[in-house]
PDB file of N, CA and C in Angstrom:
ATOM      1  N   UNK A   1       4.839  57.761   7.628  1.00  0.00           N
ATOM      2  CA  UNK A   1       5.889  56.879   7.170  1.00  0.00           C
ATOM      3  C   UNK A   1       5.684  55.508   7.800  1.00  0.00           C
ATOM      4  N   UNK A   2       6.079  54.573   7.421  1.00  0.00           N
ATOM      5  CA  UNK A   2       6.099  53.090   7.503  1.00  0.00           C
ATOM      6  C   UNK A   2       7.496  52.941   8.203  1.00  0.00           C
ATOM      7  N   UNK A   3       7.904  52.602   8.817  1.00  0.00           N
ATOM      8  CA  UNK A   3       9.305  52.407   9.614  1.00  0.00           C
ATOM      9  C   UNK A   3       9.411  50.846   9.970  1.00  0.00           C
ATOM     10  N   UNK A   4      10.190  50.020   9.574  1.00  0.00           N
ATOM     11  CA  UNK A   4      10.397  48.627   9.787  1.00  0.00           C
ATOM     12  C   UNK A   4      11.727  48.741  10.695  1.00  0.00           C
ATOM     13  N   UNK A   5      11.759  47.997  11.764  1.00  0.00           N
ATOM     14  CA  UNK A   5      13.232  47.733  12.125  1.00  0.00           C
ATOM     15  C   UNK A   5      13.812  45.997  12.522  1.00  0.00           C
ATOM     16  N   UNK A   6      14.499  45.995  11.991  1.00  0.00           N
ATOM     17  CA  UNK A   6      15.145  44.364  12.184  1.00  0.00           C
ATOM     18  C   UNK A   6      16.334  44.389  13.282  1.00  0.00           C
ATOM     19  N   UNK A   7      15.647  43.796  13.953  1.00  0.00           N
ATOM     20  CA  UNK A   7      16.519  43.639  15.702  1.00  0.00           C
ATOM     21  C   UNK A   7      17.471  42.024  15.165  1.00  0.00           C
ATOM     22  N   UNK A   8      18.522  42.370  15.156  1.00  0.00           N
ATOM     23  CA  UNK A   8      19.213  40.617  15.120  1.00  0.00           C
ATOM     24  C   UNK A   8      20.413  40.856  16.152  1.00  0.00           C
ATOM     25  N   UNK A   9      20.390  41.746  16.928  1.00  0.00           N
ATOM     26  CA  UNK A   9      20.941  41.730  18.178  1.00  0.00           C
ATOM     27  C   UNK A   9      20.365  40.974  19.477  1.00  0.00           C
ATOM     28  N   UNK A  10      21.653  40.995  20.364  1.00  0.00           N
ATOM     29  CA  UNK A  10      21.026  40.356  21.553  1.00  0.00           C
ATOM     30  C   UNK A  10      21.531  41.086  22.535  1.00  0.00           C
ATOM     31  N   UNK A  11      22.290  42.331  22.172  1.00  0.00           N
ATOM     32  CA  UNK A  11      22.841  43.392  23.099  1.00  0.00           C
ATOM     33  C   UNK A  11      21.449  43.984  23.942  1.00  0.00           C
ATOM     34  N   UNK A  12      22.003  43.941  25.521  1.00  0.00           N
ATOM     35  CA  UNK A  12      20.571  45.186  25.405  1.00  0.00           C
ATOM     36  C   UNK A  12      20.412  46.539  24.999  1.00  0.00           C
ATOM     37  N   UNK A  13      21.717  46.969  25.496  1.00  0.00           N
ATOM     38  CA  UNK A  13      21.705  48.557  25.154  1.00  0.00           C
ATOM     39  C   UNK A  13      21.099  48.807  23.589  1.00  0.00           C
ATOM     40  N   UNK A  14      21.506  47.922  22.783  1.00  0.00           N
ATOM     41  CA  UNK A  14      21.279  48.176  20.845  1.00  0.00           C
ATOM     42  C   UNK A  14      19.373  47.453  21.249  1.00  0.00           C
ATOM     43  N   UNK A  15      19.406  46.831  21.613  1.00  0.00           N
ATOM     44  CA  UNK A  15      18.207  46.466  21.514  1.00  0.00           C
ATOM     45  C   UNK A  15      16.893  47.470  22.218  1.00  0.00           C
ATOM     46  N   UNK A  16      17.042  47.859  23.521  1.00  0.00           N
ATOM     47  CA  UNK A  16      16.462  48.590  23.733  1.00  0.00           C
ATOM     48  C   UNK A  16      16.586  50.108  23.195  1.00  0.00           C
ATOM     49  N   UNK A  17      17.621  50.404  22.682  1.00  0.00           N
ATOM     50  CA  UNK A  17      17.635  51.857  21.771  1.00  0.00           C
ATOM     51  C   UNK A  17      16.576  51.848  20.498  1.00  0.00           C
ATOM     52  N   UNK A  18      17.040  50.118  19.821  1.00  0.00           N
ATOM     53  CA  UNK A  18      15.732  49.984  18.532  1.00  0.00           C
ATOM     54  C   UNK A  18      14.547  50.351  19.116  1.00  0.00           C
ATOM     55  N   UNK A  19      13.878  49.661  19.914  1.00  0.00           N
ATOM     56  CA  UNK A  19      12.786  50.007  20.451  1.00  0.00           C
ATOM     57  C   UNK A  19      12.560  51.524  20.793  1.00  0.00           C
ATOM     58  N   UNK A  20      13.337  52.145  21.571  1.00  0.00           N
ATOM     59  CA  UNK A  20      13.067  53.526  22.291  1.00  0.00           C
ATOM     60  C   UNK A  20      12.637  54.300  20.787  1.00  0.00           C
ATOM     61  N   UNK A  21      13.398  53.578  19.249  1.00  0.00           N
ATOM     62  CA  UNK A  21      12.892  54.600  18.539  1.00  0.00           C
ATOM     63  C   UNK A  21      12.143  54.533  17.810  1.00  0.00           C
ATOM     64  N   UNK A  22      11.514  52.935  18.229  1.00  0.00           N
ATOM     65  CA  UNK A  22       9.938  52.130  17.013  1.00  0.00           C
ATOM     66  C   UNK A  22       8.934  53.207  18.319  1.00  0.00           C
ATOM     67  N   UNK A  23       9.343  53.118  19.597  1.00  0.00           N
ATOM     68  CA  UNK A  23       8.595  53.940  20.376  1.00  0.00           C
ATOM     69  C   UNK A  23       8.088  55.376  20.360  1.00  0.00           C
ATOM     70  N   UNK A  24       9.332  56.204  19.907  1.00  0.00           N
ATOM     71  CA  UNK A  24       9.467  57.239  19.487  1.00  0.00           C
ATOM     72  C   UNK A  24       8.572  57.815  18.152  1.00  0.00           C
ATOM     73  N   UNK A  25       8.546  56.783  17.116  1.00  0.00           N
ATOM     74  CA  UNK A  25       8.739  57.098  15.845  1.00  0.00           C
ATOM     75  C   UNK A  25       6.744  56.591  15.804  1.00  0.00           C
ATOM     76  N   UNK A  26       6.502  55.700  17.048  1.00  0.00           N
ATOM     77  CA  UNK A  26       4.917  55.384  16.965  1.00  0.00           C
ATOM     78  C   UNK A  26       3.803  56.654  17.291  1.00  0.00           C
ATOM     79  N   UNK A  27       5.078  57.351  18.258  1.00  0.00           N
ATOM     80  CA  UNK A  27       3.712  58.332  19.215  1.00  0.00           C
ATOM     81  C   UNK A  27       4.237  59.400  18.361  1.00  0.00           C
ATOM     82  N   UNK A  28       5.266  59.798  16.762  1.00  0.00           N
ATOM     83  CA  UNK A  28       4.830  60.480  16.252  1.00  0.00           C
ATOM     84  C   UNK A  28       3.964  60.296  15.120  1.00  0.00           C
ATOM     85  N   UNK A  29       3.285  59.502  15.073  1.00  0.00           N
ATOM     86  CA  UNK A  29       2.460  58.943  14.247  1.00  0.00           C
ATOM     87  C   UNK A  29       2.745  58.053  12.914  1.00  0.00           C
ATOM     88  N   UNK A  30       3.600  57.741  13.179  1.00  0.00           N
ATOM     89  CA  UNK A  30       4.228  56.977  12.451  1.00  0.00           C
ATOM     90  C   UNK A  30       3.804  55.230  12.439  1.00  0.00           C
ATOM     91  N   UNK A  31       3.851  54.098  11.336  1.00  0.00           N
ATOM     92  CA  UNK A  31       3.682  52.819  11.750  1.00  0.00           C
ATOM     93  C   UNK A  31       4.823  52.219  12.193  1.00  0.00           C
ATOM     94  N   UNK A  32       5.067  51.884  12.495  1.00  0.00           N
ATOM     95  CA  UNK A  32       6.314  50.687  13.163  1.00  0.00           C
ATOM     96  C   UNK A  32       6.782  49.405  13.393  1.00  0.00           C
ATOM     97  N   UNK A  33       6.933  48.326  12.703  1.00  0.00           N
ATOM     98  CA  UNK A  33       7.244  47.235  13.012  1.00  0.00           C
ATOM     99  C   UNK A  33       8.185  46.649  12.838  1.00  0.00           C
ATOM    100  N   UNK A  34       8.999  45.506  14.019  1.00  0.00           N
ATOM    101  CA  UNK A  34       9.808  45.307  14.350  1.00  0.00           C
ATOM    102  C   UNK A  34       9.565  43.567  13.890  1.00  0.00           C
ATOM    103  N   UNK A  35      10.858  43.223  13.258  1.00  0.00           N
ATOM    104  CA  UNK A  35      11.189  41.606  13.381  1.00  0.00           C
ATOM    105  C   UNK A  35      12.636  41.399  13.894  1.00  0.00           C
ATOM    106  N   UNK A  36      12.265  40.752  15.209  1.00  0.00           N
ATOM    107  CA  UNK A  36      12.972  39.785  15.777  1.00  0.00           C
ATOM    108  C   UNK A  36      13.846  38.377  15.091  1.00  0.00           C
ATOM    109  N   UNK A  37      15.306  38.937  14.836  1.00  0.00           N
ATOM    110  CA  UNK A  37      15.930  37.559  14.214  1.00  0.00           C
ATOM    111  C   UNK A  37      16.983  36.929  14.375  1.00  0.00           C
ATOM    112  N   UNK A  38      17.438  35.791  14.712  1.00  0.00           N
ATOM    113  CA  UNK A  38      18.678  35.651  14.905  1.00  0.00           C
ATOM    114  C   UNK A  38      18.599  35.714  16.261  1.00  0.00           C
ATOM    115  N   UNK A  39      19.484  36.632  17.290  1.00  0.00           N
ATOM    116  CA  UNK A  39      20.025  36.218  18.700  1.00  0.00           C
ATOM    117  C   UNK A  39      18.871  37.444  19.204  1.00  0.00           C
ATOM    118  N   UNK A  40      18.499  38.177  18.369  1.00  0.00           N
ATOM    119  CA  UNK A  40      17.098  39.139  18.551  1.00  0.00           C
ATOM    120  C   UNK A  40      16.040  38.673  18.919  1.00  0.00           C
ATOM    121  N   UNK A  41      15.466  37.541  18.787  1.00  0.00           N
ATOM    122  CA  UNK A  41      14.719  36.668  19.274  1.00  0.00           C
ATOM    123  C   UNK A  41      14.404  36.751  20.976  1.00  0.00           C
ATOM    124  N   UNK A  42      16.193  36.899  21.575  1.00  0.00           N
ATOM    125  CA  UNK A  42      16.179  36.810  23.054  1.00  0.00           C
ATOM    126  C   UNK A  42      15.452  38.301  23.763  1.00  0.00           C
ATOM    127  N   UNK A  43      14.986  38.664  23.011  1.00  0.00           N
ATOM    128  CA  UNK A  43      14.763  40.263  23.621  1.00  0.00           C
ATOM    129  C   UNK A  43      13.885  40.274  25.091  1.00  0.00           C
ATOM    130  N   UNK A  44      12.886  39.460  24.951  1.00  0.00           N
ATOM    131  CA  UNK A  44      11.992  39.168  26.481  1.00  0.00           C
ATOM    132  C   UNK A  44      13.308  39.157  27.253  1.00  0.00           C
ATOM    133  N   UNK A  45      13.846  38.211  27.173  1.00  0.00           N
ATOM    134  CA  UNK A  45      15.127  38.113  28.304  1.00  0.00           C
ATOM    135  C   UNK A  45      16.117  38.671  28.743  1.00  0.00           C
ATOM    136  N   UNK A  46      16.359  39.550  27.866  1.00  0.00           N
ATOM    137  CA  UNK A  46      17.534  41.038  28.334  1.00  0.00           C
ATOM    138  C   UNK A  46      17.223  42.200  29.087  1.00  0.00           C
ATOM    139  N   UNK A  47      17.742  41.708  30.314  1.00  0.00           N
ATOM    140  CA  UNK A  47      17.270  43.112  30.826  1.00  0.00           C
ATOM    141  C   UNK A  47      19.084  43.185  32.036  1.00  0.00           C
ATOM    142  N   UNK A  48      19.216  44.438  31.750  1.00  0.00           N
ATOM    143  CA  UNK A  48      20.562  45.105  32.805  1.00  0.00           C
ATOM    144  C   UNK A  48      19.999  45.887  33.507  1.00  0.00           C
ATOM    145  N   UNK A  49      21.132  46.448  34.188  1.00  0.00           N
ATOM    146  CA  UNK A  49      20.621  47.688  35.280  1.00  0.00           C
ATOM    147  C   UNK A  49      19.851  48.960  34.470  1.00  0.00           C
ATOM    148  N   UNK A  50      20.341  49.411  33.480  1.00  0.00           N
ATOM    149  CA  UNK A  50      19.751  50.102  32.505  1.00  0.00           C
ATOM    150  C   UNK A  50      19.422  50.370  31.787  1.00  0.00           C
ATOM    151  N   UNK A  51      19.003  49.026  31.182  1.00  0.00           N
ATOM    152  CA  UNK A  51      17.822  48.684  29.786  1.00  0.00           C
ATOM    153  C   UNK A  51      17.462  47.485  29.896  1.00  0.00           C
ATOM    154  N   UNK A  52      15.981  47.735  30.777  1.00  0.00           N
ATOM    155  CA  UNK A  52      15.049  46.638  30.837  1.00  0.00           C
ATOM    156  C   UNK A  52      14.427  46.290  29.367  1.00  0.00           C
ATOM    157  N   UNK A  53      15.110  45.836  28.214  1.00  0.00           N
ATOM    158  CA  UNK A  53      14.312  45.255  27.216  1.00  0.00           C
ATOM    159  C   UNK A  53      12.919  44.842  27.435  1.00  0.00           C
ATOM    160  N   UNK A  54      12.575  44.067  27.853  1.00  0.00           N
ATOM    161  CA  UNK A  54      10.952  43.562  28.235  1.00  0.00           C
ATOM    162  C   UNK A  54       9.999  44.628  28.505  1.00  0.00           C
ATOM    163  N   UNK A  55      10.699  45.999  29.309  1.00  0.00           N
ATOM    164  CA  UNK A  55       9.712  46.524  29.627  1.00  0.00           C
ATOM    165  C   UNK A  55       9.877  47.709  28.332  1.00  0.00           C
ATOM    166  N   UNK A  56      10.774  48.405  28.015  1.00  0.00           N
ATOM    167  CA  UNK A  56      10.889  48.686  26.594  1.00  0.00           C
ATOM    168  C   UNK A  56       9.873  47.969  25.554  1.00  0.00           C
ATOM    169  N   UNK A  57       9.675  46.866  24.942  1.00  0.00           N
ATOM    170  CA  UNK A  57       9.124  45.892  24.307  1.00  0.00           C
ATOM    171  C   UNK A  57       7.649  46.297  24.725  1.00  0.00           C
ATOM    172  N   UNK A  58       7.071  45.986  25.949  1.00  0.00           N
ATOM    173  CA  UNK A  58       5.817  46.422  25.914  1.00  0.00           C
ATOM    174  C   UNK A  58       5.248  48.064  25.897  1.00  0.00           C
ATOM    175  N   UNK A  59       6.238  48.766  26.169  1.00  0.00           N
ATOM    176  CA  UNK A  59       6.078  49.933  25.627  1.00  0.00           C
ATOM    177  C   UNK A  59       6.094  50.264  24.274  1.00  0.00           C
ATOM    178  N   UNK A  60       6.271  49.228  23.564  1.00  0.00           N
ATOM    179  CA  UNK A  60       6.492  49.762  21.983  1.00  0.00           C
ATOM    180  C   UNK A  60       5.053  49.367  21.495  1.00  0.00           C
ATOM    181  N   UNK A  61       4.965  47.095  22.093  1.00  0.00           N
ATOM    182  CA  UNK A  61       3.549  47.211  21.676  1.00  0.00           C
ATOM    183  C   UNK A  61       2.268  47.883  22.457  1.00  0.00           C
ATOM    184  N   UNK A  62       1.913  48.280  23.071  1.00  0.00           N
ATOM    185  CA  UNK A  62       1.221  49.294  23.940  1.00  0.00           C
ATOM    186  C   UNK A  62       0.970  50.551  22.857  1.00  0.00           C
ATOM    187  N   UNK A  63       2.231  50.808  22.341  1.00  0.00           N
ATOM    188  CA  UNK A  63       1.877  52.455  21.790  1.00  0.00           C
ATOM    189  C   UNK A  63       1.909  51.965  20.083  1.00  0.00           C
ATOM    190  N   UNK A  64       1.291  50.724  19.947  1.00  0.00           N
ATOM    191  CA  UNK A  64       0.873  50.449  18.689  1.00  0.00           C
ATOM    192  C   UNK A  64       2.153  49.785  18.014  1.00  0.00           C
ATOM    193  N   UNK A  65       2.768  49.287  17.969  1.00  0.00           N
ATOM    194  CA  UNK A  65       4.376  48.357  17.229  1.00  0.00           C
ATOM    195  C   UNK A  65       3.622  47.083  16.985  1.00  0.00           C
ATOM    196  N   UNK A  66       4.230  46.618  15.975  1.00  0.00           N
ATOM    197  CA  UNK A  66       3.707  45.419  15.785  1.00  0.00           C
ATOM    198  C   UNK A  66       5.173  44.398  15.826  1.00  0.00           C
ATOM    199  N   UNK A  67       5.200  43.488  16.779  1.00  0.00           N
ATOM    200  CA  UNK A  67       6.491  42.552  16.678  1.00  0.00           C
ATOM    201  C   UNK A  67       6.837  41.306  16.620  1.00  0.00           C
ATOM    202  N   UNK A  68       7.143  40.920  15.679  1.00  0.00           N
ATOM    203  CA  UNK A  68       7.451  39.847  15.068  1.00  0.00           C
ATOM    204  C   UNK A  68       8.912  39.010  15.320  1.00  0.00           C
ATOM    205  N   UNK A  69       8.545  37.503  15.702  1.00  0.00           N
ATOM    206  CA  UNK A  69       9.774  37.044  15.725  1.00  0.00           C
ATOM    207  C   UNK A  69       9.928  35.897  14.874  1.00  0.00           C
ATOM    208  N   UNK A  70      10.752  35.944  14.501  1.00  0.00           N
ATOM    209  CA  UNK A  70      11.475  34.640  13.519  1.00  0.00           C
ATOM    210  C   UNK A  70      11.117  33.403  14.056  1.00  0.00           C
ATOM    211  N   UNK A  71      10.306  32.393  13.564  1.00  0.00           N
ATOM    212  CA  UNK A  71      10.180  31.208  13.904  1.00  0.00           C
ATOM    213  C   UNK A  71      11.302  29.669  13.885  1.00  0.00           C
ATOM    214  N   UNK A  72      11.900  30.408  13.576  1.00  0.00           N
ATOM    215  CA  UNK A  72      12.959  29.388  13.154  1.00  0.00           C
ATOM    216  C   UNK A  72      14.135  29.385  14.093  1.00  0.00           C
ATOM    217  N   UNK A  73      14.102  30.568  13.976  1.00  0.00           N
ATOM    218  CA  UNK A  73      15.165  31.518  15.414  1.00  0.00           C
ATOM    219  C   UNK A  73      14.578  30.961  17.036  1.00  0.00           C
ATOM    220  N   UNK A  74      13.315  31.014  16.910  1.00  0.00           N
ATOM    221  CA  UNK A  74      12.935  30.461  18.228  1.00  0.00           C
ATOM    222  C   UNK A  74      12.667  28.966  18.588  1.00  0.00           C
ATOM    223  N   UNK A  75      12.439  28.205  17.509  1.00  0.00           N
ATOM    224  CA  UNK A  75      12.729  26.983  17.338  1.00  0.00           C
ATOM    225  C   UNK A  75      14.003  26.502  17.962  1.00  0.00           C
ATOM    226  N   UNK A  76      14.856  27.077  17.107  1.00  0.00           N
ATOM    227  CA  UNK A  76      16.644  27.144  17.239  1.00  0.00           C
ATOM    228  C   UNK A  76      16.786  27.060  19.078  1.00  0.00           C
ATOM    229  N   UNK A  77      15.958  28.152  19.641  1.00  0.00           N
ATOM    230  CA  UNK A  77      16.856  28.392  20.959  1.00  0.00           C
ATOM    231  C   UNK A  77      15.518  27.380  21.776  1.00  0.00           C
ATOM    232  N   UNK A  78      14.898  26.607  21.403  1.00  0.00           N
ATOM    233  CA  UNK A  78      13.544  25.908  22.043  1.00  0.00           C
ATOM    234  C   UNK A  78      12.584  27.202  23.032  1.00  0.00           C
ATOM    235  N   UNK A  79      12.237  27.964  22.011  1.00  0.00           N
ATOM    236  CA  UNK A  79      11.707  28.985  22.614  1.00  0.00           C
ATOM    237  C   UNK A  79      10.181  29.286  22.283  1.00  0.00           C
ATOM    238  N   UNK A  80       9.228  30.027  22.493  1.00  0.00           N
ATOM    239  CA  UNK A  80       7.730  29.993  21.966  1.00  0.00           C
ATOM    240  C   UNK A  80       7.328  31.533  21.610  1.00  0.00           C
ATOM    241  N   UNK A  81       6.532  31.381  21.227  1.00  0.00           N
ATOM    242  CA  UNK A  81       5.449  32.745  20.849  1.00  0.00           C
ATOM    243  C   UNK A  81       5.536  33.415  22.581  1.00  0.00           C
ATOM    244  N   UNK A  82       5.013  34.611  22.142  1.00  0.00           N
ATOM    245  CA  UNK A  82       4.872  35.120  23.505  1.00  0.00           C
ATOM    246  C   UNK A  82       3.678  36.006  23.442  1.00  0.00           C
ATOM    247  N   UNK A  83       3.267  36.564  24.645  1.00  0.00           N
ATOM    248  CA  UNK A  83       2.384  37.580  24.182  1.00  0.00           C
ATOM    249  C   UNK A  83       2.494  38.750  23.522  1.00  0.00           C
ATOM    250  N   UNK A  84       3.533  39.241  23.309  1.00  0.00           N
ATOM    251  CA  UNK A  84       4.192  40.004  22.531  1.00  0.00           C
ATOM    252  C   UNK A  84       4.279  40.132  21.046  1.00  0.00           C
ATOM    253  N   UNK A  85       5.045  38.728  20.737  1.00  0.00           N
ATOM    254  CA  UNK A  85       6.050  38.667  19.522  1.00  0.00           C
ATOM    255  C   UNK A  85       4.866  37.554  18.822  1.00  0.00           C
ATOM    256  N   UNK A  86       4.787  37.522  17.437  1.00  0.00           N
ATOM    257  CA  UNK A  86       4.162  36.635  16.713  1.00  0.00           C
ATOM    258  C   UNK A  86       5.176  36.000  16.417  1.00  0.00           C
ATOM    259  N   UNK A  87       4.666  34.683  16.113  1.00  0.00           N
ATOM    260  CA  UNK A  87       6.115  33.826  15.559  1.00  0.00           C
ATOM    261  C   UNK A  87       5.930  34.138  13.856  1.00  0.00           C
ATOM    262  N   UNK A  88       6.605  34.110  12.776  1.00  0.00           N
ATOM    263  CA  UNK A  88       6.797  34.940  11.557  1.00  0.00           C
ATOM    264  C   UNK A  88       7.378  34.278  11.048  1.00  0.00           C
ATOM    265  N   UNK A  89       7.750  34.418   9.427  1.00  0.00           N
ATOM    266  CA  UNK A  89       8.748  33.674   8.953  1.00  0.00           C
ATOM    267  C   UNK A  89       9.319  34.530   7.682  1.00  0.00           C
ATOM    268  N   UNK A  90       9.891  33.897   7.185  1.00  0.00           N
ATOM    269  CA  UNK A  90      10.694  34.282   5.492  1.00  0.00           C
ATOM    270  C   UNK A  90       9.631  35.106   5.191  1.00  0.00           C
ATOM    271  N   UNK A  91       9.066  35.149   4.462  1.00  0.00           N
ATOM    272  CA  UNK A  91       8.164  35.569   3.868  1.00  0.00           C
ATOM    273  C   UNK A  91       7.958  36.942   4.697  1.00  0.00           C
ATOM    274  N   UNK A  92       7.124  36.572   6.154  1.00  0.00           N
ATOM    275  CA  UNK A  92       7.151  37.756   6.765  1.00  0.00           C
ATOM    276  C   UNK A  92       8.047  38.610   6.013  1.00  0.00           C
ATOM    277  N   UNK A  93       9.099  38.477   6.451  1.00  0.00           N
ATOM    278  CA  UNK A  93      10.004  39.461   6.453  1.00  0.00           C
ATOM    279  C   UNK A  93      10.664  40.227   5.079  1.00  0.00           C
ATOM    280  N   UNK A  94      10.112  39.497   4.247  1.00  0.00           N
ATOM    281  CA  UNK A  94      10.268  40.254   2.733  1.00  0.00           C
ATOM    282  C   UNK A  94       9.184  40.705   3.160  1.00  0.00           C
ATOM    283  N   UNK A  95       8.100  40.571   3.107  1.00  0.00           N
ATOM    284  CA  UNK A  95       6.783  41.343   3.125  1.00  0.00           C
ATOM    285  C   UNK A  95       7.350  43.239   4.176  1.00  0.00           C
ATOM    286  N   UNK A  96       7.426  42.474   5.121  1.00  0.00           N
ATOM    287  CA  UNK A  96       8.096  43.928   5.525  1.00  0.00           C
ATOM    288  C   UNK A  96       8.743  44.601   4.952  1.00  0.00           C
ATOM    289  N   UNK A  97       9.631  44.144   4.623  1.00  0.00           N
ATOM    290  CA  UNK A  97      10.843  45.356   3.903  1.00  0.00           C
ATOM    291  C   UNK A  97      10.538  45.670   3.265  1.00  0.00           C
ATOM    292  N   UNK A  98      10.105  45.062   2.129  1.00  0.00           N
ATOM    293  CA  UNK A  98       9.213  45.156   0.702  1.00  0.00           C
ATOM    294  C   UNK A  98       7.993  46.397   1.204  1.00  0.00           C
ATOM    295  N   UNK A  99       7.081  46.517   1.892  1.00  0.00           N
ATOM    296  CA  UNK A  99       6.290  47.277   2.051  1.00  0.00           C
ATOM    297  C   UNK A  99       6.282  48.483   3.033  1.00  0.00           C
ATOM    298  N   UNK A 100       7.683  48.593   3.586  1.00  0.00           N
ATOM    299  CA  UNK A 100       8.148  49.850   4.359  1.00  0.00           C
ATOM    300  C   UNK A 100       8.959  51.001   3.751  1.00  0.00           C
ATOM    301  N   UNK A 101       8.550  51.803   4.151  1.00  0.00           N
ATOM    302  CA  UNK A 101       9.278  53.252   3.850  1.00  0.00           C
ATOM    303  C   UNK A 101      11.063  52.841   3.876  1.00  0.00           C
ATOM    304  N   UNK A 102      11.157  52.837   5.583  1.00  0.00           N
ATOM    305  CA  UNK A 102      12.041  52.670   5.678  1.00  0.00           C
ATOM    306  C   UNK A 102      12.484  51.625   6.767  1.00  0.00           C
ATOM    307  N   UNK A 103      13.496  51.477   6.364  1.00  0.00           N
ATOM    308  CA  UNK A 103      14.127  49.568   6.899  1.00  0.00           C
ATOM    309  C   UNK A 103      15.532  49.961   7.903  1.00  0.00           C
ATOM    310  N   UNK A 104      15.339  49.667   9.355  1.00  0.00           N
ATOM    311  CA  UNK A 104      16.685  49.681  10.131  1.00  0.00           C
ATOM    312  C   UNK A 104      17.249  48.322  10.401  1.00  0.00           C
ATOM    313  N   UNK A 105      18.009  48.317  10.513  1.00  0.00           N
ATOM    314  CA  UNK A 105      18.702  47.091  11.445  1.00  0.00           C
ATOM    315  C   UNK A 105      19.701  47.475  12.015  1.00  0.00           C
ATOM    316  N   UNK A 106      19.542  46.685  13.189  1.00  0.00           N
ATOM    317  CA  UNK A 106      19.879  46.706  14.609  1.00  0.00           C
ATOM    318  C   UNK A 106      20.618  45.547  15.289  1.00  0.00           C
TER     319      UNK A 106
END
């Protein structure tokens, strides 16, 4: 299965749960990719006592996730590419949905 998930949160708990299950859903062999949009963008930067987002995040790309962030969104907050996240756009993101099984948001 193809699994897309759209993070437009900036919660961590919701944010790192998306992940735990692009994580989940990778090491069952599944594809996975995630776009970052909106206040989702901030995900490097959320981390609480019990959901380090960032380190979540590289556990997803590590076990194969591909993650994408809104360029416009990061523009917005004067923010950059990371090693992580590609910067992406419109298009991206029809392209995703359009070509996934199935589509979450988060």
């Amino acid at each position: 299965m193809k699994l897309a998930l759209i993070v437009s949160s900036n919660d961590p708990e919701t944010v790192w749960n998306a992940l735990r299950l692009g994580v989940y859903a990778l090491k069952a062999g599944d594809a996975v990719a995630a776009f970052l949009l909106g206040k989702g963008v901030e995900a490097e930067q959320l981390r609480e006592a019990n959901f380090d987002v960032p380190d979540m995040l590289g556990q997803f790309a590590a076990a194969g996730g591909n993650v994408l962030a809104c360029g416009t969104c990061l523009k917005l907050r004067q923010d950059a590419e990371s090693g992580v996240c590609s910067i992406s756009t419109m298009k991206d993101l029809y392209e995703l949905v359009r070509d996934h099984d199935k589509v979450l948001t988060f």
